[in-house]
C-alpha atoms as a PDB file:
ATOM      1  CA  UNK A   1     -89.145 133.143 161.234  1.00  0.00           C
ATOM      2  CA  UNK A   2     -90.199 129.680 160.089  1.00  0.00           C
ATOM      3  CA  UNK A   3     -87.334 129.620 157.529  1.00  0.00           C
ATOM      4  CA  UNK A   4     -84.372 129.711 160.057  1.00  0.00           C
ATOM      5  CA  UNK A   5     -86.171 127.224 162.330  1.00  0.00           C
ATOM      6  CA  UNK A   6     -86.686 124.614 159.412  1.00  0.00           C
ATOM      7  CA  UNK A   7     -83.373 125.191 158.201  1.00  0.00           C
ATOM      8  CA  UNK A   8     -81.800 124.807 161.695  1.00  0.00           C
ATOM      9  CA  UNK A   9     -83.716 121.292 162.032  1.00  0.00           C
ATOM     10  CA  UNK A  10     -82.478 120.310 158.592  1.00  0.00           C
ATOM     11  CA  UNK A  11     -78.693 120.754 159.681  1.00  0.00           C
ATOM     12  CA  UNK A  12     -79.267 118.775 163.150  1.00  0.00           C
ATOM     13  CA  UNK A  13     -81.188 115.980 161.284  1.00  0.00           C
ATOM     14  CA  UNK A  14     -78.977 115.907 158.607  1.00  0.00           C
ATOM     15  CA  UNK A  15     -76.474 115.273 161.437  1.00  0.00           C
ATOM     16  CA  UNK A  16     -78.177 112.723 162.989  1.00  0.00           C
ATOM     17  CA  UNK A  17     -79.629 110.953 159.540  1.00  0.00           C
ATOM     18  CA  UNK A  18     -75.367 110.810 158.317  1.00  0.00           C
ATOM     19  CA  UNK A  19     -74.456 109.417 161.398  1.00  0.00           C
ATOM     20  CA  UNK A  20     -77.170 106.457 161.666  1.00  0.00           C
ATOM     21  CA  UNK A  21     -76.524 105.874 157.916  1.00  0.00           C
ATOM     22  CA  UNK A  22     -74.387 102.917 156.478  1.00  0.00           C
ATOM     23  CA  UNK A  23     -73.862 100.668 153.652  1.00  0.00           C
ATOM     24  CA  UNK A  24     -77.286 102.005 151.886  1.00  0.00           C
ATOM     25  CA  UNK A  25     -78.404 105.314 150.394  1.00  0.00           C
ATOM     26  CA  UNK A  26     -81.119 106.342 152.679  1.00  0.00           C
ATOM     27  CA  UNK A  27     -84.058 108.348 152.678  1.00  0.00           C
ATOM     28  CA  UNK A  28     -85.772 110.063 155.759  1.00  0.00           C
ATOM     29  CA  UNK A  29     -87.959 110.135 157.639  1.00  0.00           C
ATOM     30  CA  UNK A  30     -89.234 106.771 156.914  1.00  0.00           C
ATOM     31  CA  UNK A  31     -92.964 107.538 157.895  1.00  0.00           C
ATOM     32  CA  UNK A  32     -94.643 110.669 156.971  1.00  0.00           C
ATOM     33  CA  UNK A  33     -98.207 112.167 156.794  1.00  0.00           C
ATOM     34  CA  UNK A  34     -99.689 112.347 153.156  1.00  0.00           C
ATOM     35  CA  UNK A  35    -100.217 115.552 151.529  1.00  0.00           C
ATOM     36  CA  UNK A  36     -98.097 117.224 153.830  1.00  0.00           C
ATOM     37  CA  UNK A  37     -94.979 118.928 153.014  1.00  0.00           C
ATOM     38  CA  UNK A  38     -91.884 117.392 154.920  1.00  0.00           C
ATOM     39  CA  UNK A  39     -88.121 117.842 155.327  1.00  0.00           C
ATOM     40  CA  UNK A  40     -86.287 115.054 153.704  1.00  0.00           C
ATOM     41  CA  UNK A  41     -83.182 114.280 153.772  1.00  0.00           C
ATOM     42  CA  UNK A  42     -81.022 111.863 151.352  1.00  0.00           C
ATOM     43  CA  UNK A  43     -77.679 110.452 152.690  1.00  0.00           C
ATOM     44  CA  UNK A  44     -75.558 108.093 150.850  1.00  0.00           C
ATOM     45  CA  UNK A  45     -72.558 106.381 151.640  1.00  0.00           C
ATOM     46  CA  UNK A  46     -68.790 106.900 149.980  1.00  0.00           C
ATOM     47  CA  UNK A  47     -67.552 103.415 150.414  1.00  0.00           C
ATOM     48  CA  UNK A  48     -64.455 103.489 148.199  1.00  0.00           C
ATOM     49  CA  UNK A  49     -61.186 103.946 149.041  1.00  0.00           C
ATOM     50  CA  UNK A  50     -59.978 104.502 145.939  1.00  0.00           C
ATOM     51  CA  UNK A  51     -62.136 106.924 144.346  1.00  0.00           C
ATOM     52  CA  UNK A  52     -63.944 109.888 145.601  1.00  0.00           C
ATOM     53  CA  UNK A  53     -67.477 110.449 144.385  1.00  0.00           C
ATOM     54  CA  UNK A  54     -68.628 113.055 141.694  1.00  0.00           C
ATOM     55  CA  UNK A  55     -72.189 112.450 141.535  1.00  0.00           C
ATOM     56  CA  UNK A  56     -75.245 111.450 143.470  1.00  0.00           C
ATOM     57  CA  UNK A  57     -78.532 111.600 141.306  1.00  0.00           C
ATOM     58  CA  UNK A  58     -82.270 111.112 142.447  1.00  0.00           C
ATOM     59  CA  UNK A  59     -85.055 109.772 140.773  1.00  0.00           C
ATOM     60  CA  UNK A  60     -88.329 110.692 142.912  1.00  0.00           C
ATOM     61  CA  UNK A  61     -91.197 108.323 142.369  1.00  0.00           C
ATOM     62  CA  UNK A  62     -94.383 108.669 141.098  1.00  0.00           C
ATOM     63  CA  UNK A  63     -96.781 110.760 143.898  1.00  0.00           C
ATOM     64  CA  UNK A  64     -93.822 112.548 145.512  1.00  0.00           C
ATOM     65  CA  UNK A  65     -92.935 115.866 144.914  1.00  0.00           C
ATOM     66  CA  UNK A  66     -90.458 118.076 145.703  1.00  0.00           C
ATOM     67  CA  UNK A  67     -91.020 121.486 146.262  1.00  0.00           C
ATOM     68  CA  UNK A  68     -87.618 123.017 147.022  1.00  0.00           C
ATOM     69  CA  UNK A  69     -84.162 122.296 148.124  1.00  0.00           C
ATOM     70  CA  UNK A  70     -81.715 123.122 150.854  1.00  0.00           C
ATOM     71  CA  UNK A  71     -78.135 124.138 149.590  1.00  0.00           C
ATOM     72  CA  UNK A  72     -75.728 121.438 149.395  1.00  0.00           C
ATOM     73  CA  UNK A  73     -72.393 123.430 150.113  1.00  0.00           C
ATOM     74  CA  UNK A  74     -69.530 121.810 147.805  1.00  0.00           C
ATOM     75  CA  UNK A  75     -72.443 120.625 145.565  1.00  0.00           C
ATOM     76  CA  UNK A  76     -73.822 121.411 142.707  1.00  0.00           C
ATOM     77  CA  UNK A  77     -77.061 120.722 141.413  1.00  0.00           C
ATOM     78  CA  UNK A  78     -79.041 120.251 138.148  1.00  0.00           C
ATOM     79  CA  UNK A  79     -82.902 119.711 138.449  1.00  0.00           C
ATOM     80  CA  UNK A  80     -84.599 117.793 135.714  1.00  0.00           C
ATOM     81  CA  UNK A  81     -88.305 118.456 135.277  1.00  0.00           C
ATOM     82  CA  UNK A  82     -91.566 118.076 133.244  1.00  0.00           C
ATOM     83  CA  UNK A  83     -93.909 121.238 132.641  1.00  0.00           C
ATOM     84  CA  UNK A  84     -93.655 124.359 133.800  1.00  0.00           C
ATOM     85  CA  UNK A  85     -94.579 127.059 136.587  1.00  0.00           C
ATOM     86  CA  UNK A  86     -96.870 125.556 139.327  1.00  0.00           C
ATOM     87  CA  UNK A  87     -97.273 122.449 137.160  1.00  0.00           C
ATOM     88  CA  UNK A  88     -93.849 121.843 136.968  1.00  0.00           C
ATOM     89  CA  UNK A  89     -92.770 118.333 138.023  1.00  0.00           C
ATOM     90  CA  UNK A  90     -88.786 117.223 139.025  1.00  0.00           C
ATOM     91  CA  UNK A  91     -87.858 114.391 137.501  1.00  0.00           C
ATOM     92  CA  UNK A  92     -84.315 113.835 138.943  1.00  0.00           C
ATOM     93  CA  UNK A  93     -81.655 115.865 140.361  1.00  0.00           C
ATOM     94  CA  UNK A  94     -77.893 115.440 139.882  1.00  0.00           C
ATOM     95  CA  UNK A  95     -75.529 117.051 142.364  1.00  0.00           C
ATOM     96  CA  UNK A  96     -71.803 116.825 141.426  1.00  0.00           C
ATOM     97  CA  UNK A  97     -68.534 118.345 142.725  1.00  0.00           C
ATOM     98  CA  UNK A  98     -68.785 118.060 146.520  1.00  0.00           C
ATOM     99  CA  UNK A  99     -66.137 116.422 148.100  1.00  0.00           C
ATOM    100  CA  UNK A 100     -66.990 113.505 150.673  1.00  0.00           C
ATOM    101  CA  UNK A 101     -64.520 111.277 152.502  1.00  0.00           C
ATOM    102  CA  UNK A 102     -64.374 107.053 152.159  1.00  0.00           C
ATOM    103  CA  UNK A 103     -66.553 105.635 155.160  1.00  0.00           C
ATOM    104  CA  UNK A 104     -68.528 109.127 155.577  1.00  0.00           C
ATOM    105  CA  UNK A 105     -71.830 110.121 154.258  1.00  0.00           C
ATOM    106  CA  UNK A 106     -73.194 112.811 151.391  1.00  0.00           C
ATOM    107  CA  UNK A 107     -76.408 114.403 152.428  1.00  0.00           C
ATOM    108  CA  UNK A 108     -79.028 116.228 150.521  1.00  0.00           C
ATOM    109  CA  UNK A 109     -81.953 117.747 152.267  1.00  0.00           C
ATOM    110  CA  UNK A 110     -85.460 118.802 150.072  1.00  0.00           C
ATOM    111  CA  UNK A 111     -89.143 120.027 150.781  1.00  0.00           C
ATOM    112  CA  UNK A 112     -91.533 117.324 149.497  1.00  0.00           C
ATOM    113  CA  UNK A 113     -94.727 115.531 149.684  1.00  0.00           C
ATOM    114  CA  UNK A 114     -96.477 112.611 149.036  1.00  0.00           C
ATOM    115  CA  UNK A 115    -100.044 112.035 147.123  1.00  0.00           C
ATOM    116  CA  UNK A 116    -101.002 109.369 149.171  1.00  0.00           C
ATOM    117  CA  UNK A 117    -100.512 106.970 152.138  1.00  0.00           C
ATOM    118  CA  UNK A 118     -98.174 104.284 150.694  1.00  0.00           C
ATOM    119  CA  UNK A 119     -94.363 102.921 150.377  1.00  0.00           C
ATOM    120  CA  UNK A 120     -92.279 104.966 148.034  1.00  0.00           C
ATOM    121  CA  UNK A 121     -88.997 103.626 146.655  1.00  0.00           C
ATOM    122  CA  UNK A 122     -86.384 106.414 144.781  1.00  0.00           C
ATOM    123  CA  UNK A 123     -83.682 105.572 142.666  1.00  0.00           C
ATOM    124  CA  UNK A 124     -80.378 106.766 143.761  1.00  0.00           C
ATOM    125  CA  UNK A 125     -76.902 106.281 141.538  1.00  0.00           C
ATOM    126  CA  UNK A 126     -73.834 107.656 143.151  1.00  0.00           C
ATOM    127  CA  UNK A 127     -70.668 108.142 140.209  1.00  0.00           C
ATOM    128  CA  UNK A 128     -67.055 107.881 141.089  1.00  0.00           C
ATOM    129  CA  UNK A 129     -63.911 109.238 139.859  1.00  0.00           C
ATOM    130  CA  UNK A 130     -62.411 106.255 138.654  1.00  0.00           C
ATOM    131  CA  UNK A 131     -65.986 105.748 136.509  1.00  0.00           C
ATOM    132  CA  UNK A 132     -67.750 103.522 137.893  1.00  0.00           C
ATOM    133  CA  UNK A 133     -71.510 103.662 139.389  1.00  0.00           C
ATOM    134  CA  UNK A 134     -72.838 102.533 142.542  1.00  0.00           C
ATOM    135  CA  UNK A 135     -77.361 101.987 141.619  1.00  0.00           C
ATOM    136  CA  UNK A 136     -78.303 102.273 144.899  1.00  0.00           C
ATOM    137  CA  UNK A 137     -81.802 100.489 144.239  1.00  0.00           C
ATOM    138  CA  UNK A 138     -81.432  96.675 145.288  1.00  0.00           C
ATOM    139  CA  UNK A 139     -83.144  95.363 148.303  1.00  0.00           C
ATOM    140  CA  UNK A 140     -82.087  96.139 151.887  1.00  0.00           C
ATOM    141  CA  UNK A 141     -80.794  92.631 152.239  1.00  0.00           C
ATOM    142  CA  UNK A 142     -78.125  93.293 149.247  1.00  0.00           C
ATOM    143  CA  UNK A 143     -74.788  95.246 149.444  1.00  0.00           C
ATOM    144  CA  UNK A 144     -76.538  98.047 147.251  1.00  0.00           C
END
């Protein structure tokens, strides 16, 4: 029962999250309990107009984990991690192929946690087709 419920959140947040989104790759929520596993959702921007994106990848930071994902129809993703079974930690994940439209947003949604009570900043790059890569890790006074 808990799995519908979560996922149905997921899709209306994910909803809300694209729509408040611009100009920045975004995680939320922005505030979370520690050491409690949480919903997130990444959204980030197609800005182009004359390239479509083919890749969003995300670095987690040190202390957060991720425990699972929610599919990403269109996209396809590769995990990246360290160790294995219940030690196992993801490293970055790569989603290509999805198909997003200039001045709409791309969103991922994952189970995670944090270790502690502090800021967290993740590294986001987002590819497009005509090569070039948008490093979505500048401050959020700069264009990226």
């Amino acid at each position: 029962m808990k799995r519908p419920v979560v996922f149905a959140l997921v899709v209306v947040g994910s909803l809300v999250v694209t729509a408040a989104a611009s100009a920045h790759a975004h995680v939320s929520p922005s505030i979370v309990p520690a050491s409690e596993s949480q919903v997130f959702t990444l959204a980030v921007p197609t800005e182009k107009e004359d390239a479509s994106p083919t890749g969003v990848e995300l670095t987690p930071p040190d202390g957060f984990s991720i425990d699972s994902f929610i599919p990403s129809p269109g996209w396809k993703r590769d995990v990246q991690k360290t160790g294995s079974g219940e030690s196992a930690v993801i490293t970055k994940i790569t989603w290509t192929g999805g198909d997003v439209p200039t001045g709409e947003d791309a969103a991922f949604s994952f189970l995670g946690s944090t270790d502690s009570s502090k800021t967290y900043t993740f590294g986001v790059r987002q590819t497009y087709s005509d090569g070039s890569v948008v490093d979505w890790t500048g401050p959020e006074s700069s264009d990226t």
